[in-house]
N, C-alpha and C. Protein backbone atom coordinates (compact mmCIF):
# COMPACT_ATOMS: atom_id res chain seq x y z
N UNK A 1 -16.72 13.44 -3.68
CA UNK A 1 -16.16 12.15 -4.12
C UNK A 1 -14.84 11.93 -3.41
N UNK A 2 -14.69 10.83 -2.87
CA UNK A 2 -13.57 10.52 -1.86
C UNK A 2 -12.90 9.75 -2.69
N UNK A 3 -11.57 10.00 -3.36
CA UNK A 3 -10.70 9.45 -4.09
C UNK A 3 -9.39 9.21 -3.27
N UNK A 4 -8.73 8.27 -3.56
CA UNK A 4 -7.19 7.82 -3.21
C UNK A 4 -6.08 7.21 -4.52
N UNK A 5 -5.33 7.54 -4.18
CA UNK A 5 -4.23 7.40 -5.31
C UNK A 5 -3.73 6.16 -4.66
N UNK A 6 -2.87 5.34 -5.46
CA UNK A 6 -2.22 4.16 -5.04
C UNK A 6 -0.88 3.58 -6.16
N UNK A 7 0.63 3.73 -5.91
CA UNK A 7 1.16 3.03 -6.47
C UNK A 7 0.84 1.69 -6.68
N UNK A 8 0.83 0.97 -8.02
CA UNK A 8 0.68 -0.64 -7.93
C UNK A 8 -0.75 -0.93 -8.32
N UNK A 9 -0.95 -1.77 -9.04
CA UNK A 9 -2.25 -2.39 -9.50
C UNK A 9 -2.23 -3.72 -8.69
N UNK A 10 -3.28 -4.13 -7.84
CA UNK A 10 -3.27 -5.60 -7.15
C UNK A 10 -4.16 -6.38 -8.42
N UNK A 11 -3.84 -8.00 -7.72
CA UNK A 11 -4.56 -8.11 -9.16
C UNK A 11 -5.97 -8.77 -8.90
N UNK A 12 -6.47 -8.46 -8.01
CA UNK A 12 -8.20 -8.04 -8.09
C UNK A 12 -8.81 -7.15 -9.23
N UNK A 13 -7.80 -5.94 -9.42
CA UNK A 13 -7.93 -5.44 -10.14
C UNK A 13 -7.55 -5.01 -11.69
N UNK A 14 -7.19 -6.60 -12.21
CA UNK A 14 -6.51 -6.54 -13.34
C UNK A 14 -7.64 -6.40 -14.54
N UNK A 15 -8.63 -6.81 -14.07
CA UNK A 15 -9.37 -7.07 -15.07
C UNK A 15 -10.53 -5.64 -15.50
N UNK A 16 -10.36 -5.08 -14.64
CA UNK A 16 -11.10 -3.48 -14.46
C UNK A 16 -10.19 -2.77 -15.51
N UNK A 17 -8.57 -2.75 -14.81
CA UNK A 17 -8.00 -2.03 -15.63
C UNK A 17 -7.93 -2.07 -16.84
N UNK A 18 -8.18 -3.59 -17.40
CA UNK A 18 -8.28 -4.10 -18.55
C UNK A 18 -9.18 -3.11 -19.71
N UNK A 19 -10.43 -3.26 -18.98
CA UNK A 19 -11.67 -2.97 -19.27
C UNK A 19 -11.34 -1.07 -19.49
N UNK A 20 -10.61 -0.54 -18.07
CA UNK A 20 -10.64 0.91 -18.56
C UNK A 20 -9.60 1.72 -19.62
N UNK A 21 -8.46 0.49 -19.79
CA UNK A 21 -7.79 0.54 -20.70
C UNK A 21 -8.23 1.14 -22.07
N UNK A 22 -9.03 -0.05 -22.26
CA UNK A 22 -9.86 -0.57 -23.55
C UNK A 22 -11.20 0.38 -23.93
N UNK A 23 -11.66 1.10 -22.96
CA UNK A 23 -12.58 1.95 -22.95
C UNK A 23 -12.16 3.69 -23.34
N UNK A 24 -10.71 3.44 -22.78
CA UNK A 24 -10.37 5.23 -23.19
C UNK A 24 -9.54 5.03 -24.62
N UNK A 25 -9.25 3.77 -25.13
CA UNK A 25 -8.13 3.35 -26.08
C UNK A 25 -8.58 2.27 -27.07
N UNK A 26 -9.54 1.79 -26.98
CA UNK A 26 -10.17 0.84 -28.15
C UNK A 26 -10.65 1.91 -29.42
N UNK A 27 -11.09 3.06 -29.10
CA UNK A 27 -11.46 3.99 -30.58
C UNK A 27 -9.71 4.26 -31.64
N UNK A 28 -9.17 4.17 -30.45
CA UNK A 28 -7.47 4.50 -31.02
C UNK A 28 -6.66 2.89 -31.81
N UNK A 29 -6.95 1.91 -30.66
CA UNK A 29 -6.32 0.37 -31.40
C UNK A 29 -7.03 -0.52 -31.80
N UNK A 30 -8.70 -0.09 -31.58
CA UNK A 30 -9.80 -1.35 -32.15
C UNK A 30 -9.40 -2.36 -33.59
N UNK A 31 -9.36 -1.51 -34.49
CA UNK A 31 -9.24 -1.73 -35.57
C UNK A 31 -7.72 -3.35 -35.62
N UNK A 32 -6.73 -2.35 -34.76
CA UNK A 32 -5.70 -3.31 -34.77
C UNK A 32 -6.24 -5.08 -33.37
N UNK A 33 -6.38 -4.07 -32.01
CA UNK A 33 -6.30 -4.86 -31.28
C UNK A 33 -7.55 -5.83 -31.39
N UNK A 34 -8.55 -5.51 -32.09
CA UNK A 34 -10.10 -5.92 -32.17
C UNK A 34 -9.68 -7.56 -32.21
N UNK A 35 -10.88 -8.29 -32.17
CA UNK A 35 -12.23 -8.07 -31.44
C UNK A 35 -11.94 -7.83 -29.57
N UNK A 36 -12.88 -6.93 -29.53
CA UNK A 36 -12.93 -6.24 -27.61
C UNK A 36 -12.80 -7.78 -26.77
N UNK A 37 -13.03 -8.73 -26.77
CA UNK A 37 -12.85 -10.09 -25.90
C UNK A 37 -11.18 -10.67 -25.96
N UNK A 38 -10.55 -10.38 -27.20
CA UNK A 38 -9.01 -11.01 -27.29
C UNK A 38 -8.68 -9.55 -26.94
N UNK A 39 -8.90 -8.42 -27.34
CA UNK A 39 -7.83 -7.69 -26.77
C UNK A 39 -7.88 -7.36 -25.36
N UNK A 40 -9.14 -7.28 -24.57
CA UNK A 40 -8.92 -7.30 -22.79
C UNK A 40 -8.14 -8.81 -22.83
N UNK A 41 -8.35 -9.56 -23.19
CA UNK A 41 -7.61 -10.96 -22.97
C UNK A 41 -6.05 -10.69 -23.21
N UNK A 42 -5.98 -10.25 -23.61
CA UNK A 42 -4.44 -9.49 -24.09
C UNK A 42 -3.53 -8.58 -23.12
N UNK A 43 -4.67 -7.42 -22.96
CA UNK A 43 -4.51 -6.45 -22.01
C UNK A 43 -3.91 -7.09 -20.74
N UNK A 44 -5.11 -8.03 -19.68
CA UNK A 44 -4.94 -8.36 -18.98
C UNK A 44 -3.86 -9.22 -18.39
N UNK A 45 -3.12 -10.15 -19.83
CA UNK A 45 -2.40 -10.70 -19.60
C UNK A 45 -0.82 -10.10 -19.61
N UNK A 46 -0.99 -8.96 -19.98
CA UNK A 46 0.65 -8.06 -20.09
C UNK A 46 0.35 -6.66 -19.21
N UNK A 47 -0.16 -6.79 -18.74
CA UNK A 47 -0.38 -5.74 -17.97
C UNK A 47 0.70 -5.30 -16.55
N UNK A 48 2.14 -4.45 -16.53
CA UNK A 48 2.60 -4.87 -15.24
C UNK A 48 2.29 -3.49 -14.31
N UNK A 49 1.75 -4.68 -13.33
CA UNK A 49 0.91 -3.88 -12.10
C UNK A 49 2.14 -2.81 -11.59
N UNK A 50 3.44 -2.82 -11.58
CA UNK A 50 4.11 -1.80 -10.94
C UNK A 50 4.52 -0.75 -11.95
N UNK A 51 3.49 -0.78 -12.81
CA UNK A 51 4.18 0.57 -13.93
C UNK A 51 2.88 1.08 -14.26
N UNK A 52 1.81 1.81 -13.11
CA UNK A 52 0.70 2.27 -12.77
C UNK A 52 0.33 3.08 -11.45
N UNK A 53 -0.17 3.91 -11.47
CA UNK A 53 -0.92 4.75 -10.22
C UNK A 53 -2.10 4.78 -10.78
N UNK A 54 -2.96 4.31 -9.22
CA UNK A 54 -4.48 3.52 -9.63
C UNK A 54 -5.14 5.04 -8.78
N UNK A 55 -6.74 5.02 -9.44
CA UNK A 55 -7.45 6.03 -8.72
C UNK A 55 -8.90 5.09 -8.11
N UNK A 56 -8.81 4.86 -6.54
CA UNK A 56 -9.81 4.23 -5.97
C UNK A 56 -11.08 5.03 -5.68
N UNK A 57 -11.87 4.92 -5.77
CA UNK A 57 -13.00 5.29 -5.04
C UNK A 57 -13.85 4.44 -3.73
N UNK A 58 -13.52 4.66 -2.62
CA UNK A 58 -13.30 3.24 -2.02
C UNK A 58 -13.25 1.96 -2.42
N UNK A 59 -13.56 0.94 -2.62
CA UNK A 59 -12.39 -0.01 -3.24
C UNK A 59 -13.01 -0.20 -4.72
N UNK A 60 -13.37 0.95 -4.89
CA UNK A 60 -13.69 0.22 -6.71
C UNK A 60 -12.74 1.42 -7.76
N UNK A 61 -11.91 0.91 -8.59
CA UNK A 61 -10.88 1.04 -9.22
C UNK A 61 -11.88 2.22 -10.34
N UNK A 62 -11.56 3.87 -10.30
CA UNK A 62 -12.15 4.48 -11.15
C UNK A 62 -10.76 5.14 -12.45
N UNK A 63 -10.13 4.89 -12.35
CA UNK A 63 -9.42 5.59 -13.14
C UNK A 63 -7.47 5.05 -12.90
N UNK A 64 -7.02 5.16 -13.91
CA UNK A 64 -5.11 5.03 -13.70
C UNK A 64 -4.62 6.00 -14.60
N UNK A 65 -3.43 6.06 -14.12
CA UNK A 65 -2.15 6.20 -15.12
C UNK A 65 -1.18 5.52 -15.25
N UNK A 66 -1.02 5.48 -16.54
CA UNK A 66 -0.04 3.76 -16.99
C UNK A 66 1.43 4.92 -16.85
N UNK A 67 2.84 4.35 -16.82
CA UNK A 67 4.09 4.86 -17.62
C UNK A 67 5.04 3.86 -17.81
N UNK A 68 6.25 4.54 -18.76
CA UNK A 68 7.09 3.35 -19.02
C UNK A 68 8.31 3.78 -18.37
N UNK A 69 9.47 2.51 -18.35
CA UNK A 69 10.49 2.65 -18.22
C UNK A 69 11.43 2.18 -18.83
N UNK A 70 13.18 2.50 -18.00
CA UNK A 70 14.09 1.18 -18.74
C UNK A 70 13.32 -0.35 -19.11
N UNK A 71 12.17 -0.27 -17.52
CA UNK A 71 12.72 -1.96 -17.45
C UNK A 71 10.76 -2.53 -17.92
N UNK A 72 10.39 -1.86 -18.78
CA UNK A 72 9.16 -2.13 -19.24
C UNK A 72 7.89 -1.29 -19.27
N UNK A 73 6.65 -1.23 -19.86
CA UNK A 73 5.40 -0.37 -19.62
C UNK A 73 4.47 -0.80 -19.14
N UNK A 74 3.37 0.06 -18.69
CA UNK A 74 2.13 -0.45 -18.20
C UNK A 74 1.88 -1.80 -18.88
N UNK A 75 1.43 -1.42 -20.75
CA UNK A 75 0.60 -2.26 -21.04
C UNK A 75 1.58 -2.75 -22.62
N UNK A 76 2.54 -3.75 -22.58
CA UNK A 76 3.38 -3.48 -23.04
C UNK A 76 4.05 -5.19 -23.26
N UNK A 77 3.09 -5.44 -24.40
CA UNK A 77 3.63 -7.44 -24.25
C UNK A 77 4.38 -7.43 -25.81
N UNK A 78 4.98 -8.97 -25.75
CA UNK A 78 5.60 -9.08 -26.58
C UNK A 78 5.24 -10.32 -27.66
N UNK A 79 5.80 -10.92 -28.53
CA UNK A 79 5.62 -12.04 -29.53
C UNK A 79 4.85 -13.12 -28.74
N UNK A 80 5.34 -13.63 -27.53
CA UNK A 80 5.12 -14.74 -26.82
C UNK A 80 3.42 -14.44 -26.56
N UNK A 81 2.92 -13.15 -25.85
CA UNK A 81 1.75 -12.66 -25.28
C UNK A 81 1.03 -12.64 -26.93
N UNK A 82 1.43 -12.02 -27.63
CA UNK A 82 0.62 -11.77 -28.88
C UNK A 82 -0.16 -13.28 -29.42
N UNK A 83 1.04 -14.11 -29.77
CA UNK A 83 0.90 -15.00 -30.57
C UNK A 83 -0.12 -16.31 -29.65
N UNK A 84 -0.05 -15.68 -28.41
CA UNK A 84 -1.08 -16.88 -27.73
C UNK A 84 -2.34 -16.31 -26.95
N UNK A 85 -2.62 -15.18 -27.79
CA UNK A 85 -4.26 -14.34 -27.42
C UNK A 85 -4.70 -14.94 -29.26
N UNK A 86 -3.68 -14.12 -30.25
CA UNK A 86 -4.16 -13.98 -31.38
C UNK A 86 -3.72 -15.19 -32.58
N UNK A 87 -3.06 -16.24 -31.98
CA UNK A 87 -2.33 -16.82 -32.73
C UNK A 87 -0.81 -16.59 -33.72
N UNK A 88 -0.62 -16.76 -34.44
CA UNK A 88 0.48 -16.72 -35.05
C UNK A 88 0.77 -15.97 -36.42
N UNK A 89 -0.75 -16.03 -37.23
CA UNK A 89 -1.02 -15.03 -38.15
C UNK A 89 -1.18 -13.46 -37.14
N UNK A 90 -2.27 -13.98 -36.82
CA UNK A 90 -2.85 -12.51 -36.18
C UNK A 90 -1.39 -12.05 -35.43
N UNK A 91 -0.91 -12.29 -34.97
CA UNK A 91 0.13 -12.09 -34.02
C UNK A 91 1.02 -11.45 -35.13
N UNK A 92 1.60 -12.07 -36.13
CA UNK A 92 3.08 -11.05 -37.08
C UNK A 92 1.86 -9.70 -37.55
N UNK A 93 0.99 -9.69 -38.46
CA UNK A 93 0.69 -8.51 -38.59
C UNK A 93 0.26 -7.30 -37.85
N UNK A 94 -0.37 -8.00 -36.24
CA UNK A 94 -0.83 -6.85 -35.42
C UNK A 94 0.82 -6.09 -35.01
N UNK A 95 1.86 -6.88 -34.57
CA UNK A 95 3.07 -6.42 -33.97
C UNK A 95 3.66 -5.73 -34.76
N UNK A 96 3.42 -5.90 -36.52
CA UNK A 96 4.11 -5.08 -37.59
C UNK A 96 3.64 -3.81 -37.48
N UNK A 97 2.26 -3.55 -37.09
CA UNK A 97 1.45 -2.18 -37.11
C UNK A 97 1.71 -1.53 -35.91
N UNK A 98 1.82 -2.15 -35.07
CA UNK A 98 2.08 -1.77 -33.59
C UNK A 98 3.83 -1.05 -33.78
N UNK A 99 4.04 -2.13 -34.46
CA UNK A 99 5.86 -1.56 -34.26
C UNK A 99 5.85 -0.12 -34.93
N UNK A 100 5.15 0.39 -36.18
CA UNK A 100 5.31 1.78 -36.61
C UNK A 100 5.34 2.60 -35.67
N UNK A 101 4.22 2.27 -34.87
CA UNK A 101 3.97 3.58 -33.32
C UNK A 101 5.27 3.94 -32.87
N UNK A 102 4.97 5.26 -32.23
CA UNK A 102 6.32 4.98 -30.91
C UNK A 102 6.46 4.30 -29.72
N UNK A 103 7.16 3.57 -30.05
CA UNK A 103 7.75 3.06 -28.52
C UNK A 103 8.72 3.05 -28.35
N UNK A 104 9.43 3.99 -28.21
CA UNK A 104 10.80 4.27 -27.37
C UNK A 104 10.59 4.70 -25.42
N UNK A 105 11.59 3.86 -25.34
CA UNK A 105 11.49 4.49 -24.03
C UNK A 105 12.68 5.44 -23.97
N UNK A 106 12.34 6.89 -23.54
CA UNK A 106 13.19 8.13 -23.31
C UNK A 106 14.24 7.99 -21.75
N UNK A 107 15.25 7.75 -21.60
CA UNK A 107 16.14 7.89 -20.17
C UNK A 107 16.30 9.11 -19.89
N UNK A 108 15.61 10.59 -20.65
CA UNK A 108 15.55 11.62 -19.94
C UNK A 108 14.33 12.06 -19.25
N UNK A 109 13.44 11.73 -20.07
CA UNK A 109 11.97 12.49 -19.64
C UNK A 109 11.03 10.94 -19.24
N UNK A 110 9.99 11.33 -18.55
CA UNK A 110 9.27 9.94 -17.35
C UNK A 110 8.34 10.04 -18.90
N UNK A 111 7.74 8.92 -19.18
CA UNK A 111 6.98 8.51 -20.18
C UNK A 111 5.76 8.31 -19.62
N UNK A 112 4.40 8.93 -19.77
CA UNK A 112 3.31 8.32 -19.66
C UNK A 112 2.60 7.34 -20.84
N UNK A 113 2.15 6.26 -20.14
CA UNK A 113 1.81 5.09 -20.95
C UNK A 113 0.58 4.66 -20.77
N UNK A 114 -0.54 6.44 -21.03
CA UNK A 114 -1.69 5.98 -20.91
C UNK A 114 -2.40 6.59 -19.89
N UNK A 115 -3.93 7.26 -19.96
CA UNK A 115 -4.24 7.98 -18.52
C UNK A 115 -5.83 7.48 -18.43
N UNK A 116 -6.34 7.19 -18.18
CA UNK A 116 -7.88 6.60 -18.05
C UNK A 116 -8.52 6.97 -17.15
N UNK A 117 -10.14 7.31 -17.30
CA UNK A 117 -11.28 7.60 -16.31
C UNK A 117 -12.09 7.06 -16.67
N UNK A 118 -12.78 6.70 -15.74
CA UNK A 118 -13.77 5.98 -16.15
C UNK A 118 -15.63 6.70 -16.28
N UNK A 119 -15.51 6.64 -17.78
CA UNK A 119 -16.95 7.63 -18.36
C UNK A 119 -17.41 8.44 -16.78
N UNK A 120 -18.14 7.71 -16.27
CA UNK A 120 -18.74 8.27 -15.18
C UNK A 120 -18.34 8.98 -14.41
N UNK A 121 -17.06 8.86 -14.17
CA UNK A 121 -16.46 9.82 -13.35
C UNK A 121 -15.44 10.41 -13.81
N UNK A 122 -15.80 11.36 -15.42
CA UNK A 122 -14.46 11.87 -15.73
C UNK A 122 -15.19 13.64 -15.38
N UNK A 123 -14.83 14.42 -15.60
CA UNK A 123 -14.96 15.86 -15.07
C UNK A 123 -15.14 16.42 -13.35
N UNK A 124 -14.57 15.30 -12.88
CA UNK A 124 -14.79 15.32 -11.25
C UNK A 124 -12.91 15.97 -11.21
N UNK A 125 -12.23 15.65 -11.81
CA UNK A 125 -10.37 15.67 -11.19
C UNK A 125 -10.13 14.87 -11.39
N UNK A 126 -10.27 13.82 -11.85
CA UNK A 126 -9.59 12.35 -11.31
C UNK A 126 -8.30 12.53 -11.91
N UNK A 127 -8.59 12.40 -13.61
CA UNK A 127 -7.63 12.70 -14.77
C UNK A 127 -6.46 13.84 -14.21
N UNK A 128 -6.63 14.81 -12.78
CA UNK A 128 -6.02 15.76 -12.74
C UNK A 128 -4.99 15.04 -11.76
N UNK A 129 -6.03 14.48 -11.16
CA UNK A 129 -4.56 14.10 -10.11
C UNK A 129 -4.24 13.24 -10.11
N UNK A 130 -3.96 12.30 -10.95
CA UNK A 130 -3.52 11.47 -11.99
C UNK A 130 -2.50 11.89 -12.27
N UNK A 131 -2.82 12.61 -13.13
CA UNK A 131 -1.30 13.36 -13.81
C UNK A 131 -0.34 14.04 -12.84
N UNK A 132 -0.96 14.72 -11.54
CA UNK A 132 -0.33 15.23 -10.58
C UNK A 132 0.65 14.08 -9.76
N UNK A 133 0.17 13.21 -9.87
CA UNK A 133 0.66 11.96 -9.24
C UNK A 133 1.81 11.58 -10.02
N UNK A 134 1.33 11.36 -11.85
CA UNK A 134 2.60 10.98 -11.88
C UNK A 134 3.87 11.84 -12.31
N UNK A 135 3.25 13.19 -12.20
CA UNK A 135 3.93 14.07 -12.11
C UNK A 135 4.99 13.79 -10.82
N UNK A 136 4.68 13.94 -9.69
CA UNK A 136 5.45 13.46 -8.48
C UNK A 136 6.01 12.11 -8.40
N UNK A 137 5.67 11.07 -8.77
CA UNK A 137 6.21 9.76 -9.08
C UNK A 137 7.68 10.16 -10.49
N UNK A 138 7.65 10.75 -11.05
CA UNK A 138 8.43 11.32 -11.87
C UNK A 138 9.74 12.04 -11.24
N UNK A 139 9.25 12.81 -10.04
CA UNK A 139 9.96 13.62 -9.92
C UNK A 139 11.13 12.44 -8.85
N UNK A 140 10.26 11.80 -7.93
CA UNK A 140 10.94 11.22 -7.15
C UNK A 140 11.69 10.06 -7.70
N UNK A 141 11.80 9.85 -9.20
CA UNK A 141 12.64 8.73 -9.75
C UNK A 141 13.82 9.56 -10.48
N UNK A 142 13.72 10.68 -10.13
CA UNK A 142 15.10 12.00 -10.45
C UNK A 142 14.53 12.56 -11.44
N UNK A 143 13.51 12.22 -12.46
CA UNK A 143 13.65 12.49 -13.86
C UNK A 143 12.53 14.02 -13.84
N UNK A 144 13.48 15.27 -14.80
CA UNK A 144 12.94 16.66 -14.71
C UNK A 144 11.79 17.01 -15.51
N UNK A 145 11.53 15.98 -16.57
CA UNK A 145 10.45 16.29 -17.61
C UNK A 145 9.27 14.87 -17.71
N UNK A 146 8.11 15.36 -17.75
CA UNK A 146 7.45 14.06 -17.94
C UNK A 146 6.73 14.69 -19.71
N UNK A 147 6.97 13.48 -20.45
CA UNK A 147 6.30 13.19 -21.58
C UNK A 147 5.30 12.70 -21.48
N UNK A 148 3.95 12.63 -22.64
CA UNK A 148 3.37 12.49 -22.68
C UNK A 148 2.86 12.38 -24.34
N UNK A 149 1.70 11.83 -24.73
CA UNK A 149 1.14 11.79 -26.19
C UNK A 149 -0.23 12.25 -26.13
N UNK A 150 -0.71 12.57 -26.79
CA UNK A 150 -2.20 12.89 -27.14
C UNK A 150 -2.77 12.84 -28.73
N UNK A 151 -3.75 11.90 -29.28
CA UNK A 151 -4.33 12.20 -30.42
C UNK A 151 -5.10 13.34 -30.68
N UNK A 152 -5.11 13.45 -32.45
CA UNK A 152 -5.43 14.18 -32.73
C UNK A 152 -7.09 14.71 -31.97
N UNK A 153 -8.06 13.58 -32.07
CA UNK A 153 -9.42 13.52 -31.93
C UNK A 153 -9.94 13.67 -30.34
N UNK A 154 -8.91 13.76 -29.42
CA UNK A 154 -8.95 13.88 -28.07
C UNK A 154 -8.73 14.98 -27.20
N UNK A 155 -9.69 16.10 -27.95
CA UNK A 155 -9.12 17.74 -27.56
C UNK A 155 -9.64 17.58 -25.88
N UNK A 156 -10.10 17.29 -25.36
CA UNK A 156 -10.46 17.16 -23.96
C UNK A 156 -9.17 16.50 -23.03
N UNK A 157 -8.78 15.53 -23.34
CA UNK A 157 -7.52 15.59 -22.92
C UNK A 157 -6.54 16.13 -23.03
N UNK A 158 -6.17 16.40 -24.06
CA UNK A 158 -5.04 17.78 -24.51
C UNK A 158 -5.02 19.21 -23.17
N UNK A 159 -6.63 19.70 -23.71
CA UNK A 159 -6.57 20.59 -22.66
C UNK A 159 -6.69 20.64 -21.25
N UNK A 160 -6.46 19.82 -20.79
CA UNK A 160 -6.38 19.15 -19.54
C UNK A 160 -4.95 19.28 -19.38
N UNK A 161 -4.02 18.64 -20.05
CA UNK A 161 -2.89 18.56 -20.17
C UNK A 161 -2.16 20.22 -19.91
N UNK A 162 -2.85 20.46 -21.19
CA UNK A 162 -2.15 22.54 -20.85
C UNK A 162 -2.86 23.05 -20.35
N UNK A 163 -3.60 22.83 -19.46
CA UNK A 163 -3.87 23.59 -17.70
C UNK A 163 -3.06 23.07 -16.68
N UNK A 164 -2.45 22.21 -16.85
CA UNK A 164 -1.60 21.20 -16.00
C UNK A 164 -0.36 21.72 -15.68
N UNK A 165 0.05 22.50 -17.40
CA UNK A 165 1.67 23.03 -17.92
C UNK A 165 2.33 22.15 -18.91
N UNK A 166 1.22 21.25 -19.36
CA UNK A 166 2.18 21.06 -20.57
C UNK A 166 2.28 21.52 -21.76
N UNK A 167 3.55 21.17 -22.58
CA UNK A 167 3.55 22.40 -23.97
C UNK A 167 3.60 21.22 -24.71
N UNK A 168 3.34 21.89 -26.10
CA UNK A 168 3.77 20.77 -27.47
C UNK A 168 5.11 20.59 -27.54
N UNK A 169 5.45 19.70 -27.74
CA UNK A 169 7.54 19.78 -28.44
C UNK A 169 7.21 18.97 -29.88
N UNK A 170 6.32 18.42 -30.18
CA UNK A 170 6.30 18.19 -31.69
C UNK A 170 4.39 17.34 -32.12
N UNK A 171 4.81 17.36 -33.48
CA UNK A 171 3.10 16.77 -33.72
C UNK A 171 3.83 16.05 -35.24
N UNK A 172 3.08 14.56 -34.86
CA UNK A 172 3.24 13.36 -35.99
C UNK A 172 2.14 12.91 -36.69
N UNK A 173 2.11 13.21 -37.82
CA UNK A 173 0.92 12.69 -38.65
C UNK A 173 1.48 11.13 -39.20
N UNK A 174 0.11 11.07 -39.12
CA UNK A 174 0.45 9.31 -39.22
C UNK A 174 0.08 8.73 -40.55
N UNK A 175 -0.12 9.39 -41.50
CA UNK A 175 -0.06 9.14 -43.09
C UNK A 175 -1.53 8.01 -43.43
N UNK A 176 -0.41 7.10 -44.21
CA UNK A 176 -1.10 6.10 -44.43
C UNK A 176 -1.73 4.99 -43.27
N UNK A 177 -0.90 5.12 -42.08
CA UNK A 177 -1.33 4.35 -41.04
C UNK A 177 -2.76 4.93 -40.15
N UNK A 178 -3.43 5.85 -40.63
CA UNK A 178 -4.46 6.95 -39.92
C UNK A 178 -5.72 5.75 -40.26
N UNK A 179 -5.42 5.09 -41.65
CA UNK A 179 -6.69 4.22 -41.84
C UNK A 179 -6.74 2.79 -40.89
N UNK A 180 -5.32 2.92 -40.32
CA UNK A 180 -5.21 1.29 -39.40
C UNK A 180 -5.64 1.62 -37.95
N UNK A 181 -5.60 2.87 -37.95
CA UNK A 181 -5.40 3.31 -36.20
C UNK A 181 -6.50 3.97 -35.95
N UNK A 182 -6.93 4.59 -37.10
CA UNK A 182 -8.55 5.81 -36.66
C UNK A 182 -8.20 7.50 -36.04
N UNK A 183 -6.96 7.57 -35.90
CA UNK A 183 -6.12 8.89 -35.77
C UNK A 183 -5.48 9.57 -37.11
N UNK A 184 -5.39 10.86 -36.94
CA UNK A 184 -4.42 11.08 -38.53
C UNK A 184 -2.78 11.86 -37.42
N UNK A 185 -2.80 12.21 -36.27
CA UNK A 185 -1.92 12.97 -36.15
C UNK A 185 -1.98 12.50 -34.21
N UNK A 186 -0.76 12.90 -33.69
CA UNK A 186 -0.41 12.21 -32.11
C UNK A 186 0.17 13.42 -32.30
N UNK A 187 0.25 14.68 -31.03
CA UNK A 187 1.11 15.42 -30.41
C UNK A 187 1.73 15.12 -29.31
N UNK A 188 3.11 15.50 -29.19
CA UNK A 188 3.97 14.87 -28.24
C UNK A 188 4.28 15.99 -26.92
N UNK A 189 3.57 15.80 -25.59
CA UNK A 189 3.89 17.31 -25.46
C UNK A 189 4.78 16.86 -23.82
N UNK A 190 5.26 17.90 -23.23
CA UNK A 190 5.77 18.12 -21.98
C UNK A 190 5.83 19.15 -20.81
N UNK A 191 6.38 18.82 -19.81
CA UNK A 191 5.86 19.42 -18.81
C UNK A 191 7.08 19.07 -17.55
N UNK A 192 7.99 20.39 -17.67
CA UNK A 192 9.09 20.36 -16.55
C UNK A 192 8.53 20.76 -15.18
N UNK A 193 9.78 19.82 -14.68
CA UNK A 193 8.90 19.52 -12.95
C UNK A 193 9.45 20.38 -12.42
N UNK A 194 9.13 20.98 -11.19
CA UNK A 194 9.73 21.71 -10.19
C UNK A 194 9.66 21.26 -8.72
N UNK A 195 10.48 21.86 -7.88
CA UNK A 195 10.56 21.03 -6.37
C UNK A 195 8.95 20.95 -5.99
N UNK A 196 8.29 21.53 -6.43
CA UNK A 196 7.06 21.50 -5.94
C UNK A 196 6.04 20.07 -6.34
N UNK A 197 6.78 19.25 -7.38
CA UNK A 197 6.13 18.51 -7.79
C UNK A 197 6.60 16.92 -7.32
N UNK A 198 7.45 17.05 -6.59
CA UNK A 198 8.19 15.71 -5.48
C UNK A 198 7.46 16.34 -4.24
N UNK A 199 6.63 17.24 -3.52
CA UNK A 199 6.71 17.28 -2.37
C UNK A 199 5.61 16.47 -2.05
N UNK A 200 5.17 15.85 -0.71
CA UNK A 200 3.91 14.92 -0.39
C UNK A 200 3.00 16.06 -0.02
């Protein structure tokens, strides 16, 4: 399988990402972001293409990794985007549920905001060098630690993660919100970079 990495989402490909978004992450926000037609409609429309490394398979888009920053996240809209996919009801209660989550953005450690494969081609690497990527995209924006999240119900990614080198630094149960989200618990884990992880 001939794969290429690519800073930047073009937007030919907004609507894929949409779709693979929604495919590794609709069991996690269905409930909130549902029905699957407004929330790719959603997706697509807040989506910023420069806070992504895309995985091509000649030109068809198999896999990304989203992250955040100071200056915004992959997939990461606000009142204005909400209230004109879902209206104005739908819009205050989805953003109230949404707001419990974390979203902080950290100015020490690189935030991943999301890692996707697409069914068919997940146990090939993709997911690996993905993370390797933005492992190095991390390193070259100065920052020594990349964060990351994982649910409870997603042991396949997890261990992916700690073959990679990442450790736990904490685990959040999500209480009463486990019945809004379909998760009971998110581990927060990390993974310090070394010169080896800026080199090309």
């Amino acid at each position: 399988m001939n794969v290429t990495l690519h800073l930047g989402l073009p937007n030919s490909h907004r609507k894929t990402a949409a779709l693979l978004y929604w495919e590794a992450f609709g069991g996690k926000l269905g409930r909130v972001m549902g029905p699957e037609a407004k929330a790719l409609a959603y997706l697509e429309r807040v989506i910023q293409a420069d806070h992504v490394i895309i995985a091509l398979e000649g030109e068809a888009m198999i896999g990304m990794a989203g992250f955040k920053t100071p200056n915004g996240a992959f997939a990461d809209g606000g009142w204005k985007d909400m209230r004109q996919i879902y209206g104005t009801i739908g819009a205050i209660w989805r953003l109230g549920l949404l707001a419990l989550l974390n979203r902080e953005v950290d100015n020490h450690r690189f935030l991943v905001d999301g890692i996707c494969v697409s069914h068919n081609h997940r146990g090939h690497g993709v997911g690996a060098a993905l993370v390797q990527a933005l492992c190095a995209e991390a390193a070259a924006r100065g920052y020594s630690v990349v964060r990351l999240e994982v649910i409870d119900t997603n042991l396949r990614a997890r261990k992916l993660y700690e073959r990679l080198g990442f450790t736990v630094l904490r685990r959040d149960e999500l209480g009463i919100l486990r019945h809004a989200f379909g998760f009971a618990s998110a581990t927060t884990m990390i993974r310090e970079l070394d010169q080896t992880d800026g080199a090309d």
